[in-house]
PDB file of N, CA and C in Angstrom:
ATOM      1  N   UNK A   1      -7.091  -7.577   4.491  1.00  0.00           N
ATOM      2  CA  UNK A   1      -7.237  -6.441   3.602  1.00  0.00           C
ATOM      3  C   UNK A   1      -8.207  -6.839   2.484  1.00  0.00           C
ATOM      4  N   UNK A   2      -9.027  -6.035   2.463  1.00  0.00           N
ATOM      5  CA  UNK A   2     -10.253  -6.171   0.977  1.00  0.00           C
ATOM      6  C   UNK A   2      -9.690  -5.474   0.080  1.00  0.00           C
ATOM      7  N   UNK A   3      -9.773  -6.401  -0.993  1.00  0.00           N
ATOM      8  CA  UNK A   3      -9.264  -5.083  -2.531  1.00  0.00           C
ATOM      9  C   UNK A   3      -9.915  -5.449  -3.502  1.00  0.00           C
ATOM     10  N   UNK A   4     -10.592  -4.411  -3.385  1.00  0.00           N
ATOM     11  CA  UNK A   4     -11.478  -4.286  -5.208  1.00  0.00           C
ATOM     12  C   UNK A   4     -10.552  -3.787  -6.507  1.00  0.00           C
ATOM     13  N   UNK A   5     -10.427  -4.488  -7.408  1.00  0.00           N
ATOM     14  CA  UNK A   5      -9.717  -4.483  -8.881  1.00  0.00           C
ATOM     15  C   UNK A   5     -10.384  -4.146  -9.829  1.00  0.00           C
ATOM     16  N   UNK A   6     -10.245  -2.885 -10.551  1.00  0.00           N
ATOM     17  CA  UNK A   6     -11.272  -2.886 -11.314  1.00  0.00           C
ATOM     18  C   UNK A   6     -10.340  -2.288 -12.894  1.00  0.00           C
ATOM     19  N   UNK A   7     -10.788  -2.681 -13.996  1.00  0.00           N
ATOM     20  CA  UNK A   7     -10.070  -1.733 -14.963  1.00  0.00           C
ATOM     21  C   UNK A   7     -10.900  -0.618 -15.991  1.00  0.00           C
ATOM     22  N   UNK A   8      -9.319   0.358 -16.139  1.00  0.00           N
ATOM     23  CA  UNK A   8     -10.106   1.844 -16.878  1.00  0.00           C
ATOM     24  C   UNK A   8     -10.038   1.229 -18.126  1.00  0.00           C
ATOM     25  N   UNK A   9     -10.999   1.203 -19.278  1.00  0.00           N
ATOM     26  CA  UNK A   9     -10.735   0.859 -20.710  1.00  0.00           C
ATOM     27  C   UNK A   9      -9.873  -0.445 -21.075  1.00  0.00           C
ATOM     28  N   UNK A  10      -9.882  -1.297 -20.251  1.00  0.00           N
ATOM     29  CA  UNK A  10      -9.045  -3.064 -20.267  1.00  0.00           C
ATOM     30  C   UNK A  10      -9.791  -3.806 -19.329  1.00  0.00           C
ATOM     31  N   UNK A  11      -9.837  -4.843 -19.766  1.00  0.00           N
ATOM     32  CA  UNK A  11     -10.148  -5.979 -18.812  1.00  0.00           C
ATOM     33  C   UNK A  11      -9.370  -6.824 -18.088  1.00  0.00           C
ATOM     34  N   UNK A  12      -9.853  -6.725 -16.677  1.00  0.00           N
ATOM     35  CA  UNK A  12      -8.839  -7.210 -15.501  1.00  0.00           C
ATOM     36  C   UNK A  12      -8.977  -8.792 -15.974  1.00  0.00           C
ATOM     37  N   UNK A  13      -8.108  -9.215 -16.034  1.00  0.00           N
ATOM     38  CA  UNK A  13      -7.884 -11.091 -16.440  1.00  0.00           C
ATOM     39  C   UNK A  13      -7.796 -11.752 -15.059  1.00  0.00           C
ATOM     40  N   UNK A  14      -8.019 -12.708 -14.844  1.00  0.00           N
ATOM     41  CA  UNK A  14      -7.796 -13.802 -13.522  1.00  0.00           C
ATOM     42  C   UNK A  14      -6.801 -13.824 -12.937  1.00  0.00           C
ATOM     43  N   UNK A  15      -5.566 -13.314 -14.309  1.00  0.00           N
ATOM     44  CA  UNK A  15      -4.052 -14.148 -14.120  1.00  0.00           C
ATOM     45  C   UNK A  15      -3.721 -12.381 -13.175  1.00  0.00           C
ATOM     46  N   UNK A  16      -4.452 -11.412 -13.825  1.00  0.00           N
ATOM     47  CA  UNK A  16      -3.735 -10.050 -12.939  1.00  0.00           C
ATOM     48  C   UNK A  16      -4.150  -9.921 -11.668  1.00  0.00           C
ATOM     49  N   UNK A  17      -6.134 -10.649 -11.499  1.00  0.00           N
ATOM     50  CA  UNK A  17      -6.357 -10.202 -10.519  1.00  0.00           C
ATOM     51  C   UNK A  17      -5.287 -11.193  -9.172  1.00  0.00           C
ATOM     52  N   UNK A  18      -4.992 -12.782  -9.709  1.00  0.00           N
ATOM     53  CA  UNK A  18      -4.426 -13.252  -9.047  1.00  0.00           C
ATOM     54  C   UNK A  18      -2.582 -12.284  -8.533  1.00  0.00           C
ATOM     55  N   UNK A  19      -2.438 -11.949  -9.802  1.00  0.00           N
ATOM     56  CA  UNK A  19      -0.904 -11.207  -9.153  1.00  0.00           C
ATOM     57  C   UNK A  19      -1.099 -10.130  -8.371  1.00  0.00           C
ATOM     58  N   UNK A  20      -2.154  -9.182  -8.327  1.00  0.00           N
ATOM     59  CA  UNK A  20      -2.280  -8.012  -7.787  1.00  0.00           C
ATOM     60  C   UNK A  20      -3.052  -8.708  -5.855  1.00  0.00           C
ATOM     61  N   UNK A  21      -3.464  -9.632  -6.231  1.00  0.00           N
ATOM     62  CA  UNK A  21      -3.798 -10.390  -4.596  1.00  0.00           C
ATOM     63  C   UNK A  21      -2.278 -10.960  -4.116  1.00  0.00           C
ATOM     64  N   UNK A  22      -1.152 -11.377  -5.325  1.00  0.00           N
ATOM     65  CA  UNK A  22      -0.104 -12.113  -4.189  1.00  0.00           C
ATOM     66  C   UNK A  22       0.593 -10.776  -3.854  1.00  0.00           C
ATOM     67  N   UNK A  23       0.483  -9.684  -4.322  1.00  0.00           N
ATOM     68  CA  UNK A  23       1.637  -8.316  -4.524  1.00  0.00           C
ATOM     69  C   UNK A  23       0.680  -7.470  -3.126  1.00  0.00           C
ATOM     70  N   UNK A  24      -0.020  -7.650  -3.298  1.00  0.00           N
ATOM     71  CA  UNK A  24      -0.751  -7.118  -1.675  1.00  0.00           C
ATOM     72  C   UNK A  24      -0.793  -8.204  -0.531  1.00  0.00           C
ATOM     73  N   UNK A  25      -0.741  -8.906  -0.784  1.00  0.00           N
ATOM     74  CA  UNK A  25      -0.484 -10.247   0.466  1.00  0.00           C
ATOM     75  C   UNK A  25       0.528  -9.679   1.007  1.00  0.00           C
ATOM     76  N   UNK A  26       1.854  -8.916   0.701  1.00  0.00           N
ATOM     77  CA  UNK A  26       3.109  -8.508   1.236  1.00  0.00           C
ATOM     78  C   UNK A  26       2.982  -7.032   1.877  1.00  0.00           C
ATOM     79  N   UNK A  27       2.005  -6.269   1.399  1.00  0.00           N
ATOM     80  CA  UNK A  27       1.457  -4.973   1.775  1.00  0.00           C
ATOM     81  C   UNK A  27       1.025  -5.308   3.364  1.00  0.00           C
ATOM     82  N   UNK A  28      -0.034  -6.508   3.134  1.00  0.00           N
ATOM     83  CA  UNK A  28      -0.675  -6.778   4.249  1.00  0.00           C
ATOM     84  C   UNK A  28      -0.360  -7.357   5.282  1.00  0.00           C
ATOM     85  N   UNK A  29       0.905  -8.033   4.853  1.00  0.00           N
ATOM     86  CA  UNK A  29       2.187  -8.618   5.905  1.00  0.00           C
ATOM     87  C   UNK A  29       2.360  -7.676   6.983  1.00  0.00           C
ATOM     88  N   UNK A  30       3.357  -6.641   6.293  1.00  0.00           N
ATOM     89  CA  UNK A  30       3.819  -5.708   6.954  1.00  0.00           C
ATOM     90  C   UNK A  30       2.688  -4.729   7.551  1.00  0.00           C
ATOM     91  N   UNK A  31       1.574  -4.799   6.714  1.00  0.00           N
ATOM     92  CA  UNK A  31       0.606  -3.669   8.090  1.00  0.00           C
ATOM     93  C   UNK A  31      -0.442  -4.554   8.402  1.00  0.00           C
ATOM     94  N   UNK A  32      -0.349  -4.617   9.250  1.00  0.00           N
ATOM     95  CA  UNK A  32      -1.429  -5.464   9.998  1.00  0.00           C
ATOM     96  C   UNK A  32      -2.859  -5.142  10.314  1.00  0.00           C
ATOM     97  N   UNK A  33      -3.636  -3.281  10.042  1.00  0.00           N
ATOM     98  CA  UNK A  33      -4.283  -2.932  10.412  1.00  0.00           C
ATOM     99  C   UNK A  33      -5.287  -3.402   9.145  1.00  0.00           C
ATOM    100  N   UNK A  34      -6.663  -3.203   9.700  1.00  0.00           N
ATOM    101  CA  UNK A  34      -7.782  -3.484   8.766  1.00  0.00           C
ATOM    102  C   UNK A  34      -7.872  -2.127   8.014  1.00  0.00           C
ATOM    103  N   UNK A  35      -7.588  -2.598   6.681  1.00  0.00           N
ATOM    104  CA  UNK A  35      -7.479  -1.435   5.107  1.00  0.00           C
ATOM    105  C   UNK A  35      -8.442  -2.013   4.165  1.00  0.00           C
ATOM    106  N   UNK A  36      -8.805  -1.392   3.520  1.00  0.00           N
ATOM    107  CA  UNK A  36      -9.185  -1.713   2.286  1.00  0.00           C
ATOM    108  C   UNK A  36      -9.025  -0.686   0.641  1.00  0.00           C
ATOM    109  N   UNK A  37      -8.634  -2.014  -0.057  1.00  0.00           N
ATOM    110  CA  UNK A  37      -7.814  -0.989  -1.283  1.00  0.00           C
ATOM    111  C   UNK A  37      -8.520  -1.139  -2.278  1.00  0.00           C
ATOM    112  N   UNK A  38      -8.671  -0.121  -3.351  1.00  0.00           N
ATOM    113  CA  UNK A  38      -9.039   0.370  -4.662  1.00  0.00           C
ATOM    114  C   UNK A  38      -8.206   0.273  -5.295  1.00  0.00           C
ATOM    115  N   UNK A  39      -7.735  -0.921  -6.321  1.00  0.00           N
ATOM    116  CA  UNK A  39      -6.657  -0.854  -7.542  1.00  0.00           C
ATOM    117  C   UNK A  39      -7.708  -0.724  -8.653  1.00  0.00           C
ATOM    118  N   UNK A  40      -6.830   0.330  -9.615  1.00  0.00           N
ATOM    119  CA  UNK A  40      -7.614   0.361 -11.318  1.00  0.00           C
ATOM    120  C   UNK A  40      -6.579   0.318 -11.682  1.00  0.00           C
ATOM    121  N   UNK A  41      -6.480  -0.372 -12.585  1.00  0.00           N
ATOM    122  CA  UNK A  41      -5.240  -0.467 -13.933  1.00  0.00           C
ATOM    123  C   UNK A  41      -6.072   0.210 -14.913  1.00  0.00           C
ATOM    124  N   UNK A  42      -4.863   0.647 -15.848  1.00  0.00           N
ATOM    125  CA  UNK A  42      -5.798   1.418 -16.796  1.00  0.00           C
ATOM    126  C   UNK A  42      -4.651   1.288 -18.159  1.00  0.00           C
ATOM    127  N   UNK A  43      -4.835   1.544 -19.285  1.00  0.00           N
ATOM    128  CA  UNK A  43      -3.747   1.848 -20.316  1.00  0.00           C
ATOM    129  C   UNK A  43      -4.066   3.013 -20.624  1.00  0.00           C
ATOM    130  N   UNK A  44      -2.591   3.166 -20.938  1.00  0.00           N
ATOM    131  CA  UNK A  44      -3.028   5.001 -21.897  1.00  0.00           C
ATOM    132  C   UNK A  44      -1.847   4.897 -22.975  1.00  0.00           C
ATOM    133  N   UNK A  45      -2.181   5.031 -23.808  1.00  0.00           N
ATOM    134  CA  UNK A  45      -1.234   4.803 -25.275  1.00  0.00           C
ATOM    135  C   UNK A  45      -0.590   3.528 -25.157  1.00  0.00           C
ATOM    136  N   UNK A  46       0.488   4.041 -25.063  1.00  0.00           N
ATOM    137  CA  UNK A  46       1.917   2.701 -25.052  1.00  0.00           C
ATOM    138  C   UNK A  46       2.654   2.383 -23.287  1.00  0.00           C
ATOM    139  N   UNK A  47       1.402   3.175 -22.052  1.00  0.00           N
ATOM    140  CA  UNK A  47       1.811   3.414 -20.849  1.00  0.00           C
ATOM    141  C   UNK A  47       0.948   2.111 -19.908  1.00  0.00           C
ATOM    142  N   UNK A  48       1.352   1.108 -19.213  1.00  0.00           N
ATOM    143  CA  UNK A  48       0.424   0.718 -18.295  1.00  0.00           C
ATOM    144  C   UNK A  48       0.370   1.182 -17.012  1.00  0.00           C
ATOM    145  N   UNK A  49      -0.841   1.603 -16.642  1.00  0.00           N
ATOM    146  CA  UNK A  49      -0.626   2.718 -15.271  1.00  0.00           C
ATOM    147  C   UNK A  49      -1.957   1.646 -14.309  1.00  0.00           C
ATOM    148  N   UNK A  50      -1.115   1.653 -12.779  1.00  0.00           N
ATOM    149  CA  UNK A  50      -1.615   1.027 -11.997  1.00  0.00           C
ATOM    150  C   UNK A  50      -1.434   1.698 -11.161  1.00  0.00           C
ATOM    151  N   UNK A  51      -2.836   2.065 -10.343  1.00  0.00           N
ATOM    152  CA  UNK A  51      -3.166   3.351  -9.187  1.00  0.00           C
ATOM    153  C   UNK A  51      -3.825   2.138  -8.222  1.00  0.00           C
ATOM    154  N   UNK A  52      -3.529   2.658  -6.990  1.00  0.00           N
ATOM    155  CA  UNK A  52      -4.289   2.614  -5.537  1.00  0.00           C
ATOM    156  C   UNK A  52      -4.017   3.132  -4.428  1.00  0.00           C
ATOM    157  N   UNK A  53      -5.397   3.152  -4.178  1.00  0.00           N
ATOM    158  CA  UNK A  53      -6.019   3.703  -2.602  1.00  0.00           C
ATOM    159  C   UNK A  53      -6.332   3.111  -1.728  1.00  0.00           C
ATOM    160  N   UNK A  54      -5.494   3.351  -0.378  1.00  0.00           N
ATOM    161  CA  UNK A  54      -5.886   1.953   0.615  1.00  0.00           C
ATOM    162  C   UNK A  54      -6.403   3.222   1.489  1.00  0.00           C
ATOM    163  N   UNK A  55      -7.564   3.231   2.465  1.00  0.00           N
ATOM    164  CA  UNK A  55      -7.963   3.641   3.242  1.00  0.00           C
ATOM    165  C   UNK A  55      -7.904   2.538   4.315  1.00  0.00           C
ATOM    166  N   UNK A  56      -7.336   3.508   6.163  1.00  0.00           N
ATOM    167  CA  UNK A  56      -6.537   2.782   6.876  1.00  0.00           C
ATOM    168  C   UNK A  56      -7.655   3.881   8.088  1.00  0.00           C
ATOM    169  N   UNK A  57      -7.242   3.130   8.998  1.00  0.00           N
ATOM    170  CA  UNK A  57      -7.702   3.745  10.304  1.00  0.00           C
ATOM    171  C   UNK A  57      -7.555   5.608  10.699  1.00  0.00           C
ATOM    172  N   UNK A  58      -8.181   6.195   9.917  1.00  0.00           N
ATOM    173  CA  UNK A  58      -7.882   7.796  10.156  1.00  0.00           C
ATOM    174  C   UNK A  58      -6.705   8.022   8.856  1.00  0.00           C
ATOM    175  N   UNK A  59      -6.601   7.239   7.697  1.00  0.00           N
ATOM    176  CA  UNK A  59      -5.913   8.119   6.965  1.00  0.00           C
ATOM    177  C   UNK A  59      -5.457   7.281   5.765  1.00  0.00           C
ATOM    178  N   UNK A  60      -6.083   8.285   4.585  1.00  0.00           N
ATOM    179  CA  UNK A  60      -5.610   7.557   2.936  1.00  0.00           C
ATOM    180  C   UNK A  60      -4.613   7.775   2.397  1.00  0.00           C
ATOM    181  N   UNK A  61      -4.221   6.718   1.826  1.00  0.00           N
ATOM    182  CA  UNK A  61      -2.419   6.882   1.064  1.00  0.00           C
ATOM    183  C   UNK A  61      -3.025   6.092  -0.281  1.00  0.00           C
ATOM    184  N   UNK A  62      -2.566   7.016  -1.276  1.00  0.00           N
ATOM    185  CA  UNK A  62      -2.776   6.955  -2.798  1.00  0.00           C
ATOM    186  C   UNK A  62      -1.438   7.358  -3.448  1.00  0.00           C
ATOM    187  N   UNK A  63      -1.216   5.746  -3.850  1.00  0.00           N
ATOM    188  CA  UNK A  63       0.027   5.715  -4.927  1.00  0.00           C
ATOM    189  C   UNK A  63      -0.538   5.181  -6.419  1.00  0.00           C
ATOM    190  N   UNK A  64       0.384   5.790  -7.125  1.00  0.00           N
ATOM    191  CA  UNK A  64       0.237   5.058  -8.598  1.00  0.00           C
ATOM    192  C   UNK A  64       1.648   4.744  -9.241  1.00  0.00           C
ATOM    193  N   UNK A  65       1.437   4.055 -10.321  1.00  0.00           N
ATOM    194  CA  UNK A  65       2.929   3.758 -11.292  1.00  0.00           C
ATOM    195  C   UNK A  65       2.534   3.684 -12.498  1.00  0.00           C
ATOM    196  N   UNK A  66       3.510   3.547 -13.182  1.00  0.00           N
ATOM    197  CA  UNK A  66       3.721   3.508 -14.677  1.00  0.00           C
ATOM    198  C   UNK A  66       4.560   2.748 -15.207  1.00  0.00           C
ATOM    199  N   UNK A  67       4.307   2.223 -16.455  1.00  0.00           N
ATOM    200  CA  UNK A  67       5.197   1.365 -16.743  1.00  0.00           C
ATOM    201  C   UNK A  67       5.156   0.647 -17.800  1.00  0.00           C
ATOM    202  N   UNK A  68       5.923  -0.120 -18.955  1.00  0.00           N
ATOM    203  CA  UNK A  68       5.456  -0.236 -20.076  1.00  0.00           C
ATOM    204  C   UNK A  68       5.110  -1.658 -19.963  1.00  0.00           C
ATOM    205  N   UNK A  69       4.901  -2.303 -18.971  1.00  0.00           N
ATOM    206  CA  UNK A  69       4.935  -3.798 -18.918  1.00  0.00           C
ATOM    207  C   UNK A  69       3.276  -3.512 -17.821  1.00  0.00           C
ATOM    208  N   UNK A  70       2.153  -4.454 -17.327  1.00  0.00           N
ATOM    209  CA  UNK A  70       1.331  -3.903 -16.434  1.00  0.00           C
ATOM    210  C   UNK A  70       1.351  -4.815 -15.078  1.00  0.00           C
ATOM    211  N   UNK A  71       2.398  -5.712 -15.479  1.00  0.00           N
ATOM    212  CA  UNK A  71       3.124  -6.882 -14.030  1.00  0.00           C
ATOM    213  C   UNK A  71       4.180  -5.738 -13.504  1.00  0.00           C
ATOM    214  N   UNK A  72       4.915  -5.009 -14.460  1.00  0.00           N
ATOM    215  CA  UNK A  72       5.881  -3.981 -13.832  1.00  0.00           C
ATOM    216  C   UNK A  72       5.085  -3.059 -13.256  1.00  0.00           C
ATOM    217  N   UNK A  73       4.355  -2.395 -13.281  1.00  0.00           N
ATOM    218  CA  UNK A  73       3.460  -1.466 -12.840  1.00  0.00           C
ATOM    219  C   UNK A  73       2.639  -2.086 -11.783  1.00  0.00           C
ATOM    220  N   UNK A  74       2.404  -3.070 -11.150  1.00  0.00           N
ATOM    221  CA  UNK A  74       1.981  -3.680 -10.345  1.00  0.00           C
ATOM    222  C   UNK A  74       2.854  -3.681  -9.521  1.00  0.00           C
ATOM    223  N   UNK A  75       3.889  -3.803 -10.013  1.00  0.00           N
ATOM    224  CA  UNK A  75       5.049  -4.421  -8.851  1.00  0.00           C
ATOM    225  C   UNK A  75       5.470  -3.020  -8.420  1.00  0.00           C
ATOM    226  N   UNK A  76       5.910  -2.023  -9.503  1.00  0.00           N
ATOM    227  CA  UNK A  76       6.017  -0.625  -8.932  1.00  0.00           C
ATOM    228  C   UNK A  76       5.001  -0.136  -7.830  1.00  0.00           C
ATOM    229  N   UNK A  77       3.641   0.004  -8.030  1.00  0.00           N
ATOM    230  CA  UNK A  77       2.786  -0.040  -7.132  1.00  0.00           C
ATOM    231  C   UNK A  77       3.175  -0.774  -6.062  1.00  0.00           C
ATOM    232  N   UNK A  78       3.086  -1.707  -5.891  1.00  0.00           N
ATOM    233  CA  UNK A  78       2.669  -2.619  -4.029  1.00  0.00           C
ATOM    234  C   UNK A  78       4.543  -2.270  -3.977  1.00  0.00           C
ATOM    235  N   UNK A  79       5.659  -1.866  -4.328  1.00  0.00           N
ATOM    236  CA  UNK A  79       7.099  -1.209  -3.837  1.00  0.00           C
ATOM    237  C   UNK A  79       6.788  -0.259  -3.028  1.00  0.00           C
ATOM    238  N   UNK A  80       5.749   0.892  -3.698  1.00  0.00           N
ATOM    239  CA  UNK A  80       5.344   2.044  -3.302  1.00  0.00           C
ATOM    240  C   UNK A  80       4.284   1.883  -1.757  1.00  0.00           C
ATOM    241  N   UNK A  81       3.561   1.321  -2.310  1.00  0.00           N
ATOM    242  CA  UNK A  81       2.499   0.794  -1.257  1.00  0.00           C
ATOM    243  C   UNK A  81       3.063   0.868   0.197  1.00  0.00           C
ATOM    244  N   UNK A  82       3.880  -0.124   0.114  1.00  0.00           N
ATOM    245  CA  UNK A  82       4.306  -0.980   0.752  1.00  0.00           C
ATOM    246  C   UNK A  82       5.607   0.070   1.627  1.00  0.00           C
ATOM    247  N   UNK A  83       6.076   1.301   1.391  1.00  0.00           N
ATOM    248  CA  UNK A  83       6.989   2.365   1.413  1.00  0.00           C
ATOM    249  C   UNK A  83       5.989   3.139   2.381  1.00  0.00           C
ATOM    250  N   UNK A  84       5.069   3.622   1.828  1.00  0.00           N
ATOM    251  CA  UNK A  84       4.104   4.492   2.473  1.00  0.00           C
ATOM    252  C   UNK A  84       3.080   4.207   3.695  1.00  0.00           C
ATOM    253  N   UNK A  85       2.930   2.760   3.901  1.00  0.00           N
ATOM    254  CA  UNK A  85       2.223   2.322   4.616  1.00  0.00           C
ATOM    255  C   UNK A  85       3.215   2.234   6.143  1.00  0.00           C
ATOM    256  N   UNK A  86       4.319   1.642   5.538  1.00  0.00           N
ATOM    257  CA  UNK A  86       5.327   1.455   6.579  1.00  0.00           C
ATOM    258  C   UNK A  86       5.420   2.905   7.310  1.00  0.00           C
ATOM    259  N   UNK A  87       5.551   3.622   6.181  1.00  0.00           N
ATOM    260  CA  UNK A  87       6.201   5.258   6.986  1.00  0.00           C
ATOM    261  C   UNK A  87       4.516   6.046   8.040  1.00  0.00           C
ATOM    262  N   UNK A  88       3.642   5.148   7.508  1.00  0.00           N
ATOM    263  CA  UNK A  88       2.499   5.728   8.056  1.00  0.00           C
ATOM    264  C   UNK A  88       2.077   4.685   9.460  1.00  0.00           C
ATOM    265  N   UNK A  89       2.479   3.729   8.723  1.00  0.00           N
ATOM    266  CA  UNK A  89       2.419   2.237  10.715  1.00  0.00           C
ATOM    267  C   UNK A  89       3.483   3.290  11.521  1.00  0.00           C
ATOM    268  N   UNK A  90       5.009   3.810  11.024  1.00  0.00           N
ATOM    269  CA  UNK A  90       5.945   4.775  12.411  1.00  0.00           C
ATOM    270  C   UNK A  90       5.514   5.774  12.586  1.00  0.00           C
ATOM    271  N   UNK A  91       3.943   6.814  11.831  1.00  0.00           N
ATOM    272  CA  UNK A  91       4.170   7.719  12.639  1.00  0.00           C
ATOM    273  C   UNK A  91       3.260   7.387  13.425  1.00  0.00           C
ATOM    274  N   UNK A  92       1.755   5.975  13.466  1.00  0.00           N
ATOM    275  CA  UNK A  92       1.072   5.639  14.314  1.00  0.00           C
ATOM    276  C   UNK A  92       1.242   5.107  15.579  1.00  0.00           C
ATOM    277  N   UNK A  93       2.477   4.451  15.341  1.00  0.00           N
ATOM    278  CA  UNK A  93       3.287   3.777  16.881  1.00  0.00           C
ATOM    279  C   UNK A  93       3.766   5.329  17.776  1.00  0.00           C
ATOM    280  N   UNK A  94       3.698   5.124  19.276  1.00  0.00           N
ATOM    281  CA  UNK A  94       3.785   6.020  19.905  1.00  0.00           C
ATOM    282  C   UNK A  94       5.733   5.880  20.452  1.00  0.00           C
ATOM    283  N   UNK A  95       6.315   7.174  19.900  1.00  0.00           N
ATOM    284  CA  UNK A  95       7.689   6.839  19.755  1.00  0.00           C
ATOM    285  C   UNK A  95       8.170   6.998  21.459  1.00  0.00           C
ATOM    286  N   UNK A  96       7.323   7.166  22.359  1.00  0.00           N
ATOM    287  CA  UNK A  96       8.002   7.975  24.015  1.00  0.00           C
ATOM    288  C   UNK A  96       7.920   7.260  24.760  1.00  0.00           C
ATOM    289  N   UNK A  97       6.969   6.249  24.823  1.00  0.00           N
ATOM    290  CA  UNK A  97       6.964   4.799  25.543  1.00  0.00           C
ATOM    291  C   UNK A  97       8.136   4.497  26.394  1.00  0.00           C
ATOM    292  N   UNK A  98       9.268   4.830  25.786  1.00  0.00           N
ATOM    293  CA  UNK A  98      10.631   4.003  26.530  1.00  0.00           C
ATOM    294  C   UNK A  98      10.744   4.897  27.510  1.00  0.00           C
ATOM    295  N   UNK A  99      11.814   3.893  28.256  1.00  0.00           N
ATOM    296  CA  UNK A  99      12.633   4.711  29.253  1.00  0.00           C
ATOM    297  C   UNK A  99      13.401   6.313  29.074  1.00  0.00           C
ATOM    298  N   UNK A 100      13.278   6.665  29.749  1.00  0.00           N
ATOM    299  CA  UNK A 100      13.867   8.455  29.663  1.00  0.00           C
ATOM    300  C   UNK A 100      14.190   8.767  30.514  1.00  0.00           C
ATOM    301  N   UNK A 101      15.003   9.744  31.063  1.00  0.00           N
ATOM    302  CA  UNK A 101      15.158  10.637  32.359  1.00  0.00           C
ATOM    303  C   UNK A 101      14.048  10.458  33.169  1.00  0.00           C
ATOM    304  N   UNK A 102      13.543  11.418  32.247  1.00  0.00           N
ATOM    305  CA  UNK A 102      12.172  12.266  32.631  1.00  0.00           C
ATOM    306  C   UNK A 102      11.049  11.661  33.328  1.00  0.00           C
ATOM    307  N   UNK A 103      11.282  10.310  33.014  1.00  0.00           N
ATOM    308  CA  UNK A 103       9.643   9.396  33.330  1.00  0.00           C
ATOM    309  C   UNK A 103       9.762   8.855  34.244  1.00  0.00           C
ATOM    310  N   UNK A 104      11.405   8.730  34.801  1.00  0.00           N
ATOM    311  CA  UNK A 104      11.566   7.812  35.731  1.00  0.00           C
ATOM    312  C   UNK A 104      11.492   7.982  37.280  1.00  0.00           C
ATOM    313  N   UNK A 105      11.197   7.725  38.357  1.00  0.00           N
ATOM    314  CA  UNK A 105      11.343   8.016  39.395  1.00  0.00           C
ATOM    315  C   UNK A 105      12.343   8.383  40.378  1.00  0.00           C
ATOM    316  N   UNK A 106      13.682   7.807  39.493  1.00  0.00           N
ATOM    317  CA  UNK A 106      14.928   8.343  39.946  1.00  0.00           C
ATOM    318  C   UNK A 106      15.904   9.458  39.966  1.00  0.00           C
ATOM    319  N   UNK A 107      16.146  10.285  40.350  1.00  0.00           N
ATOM    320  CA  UNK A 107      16.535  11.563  40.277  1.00  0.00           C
ATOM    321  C   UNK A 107      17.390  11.133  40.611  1.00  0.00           C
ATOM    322  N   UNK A 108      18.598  11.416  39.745  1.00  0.00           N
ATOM    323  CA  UNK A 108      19.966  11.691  40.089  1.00  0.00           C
ATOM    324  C   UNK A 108      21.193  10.885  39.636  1.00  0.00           C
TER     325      UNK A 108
END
């Protein structure tokens, strides 16, 4: 997985870009397909908000979080991520594959 980090009005530090690479290492566990993600952190008042976009084989999933901490908001993010990707790897697997009545050659 490629992920570009970029920040709205803050500067991405070493120490975030390193946490936001181990917090997608676990994204990328579980989906195995070639993605590539867009994280921006951004602040807004007293809010740290961390958005991304992973574009996947035929289809984009865009989560964000919030949070007053921007390691919590990271971690909220790749929770989310990591929720949506899964539910999008079951509807790509083909669920009819198995055995059935129907497929089988045996009547009766």
């Amino acid at each position: 997985m490629r992920i570009d980090i970029s920040g709205h009005q803050m500067d991405v530090t070493p120490a975030l870009r390193d946490y936001v690479n181990d917090k997608f290492a676990r994204v990328n566990r579980h989906y195995d397909h070639h993605a590539e993600a867009r994280v921006i952190l951004s602040v807004d008042k007293l809010d740290q908000r961390a958005e991304a976009t992973v574009g996947t084989a035929g289809k984009t999933v865009h989560a964000d979080a919030v949070a007053p901490d921007m390691y919590a908001a990271i971690d909220m993010l790749a929770d989310k991520l990591d929720r949506l990707l899964l539910k999008q790897k079951e509807k790509m697997t083909d669920h009819h594959r198995g055995e059935s009545a129907a497929r089988s050659d045996s009547f009766g």
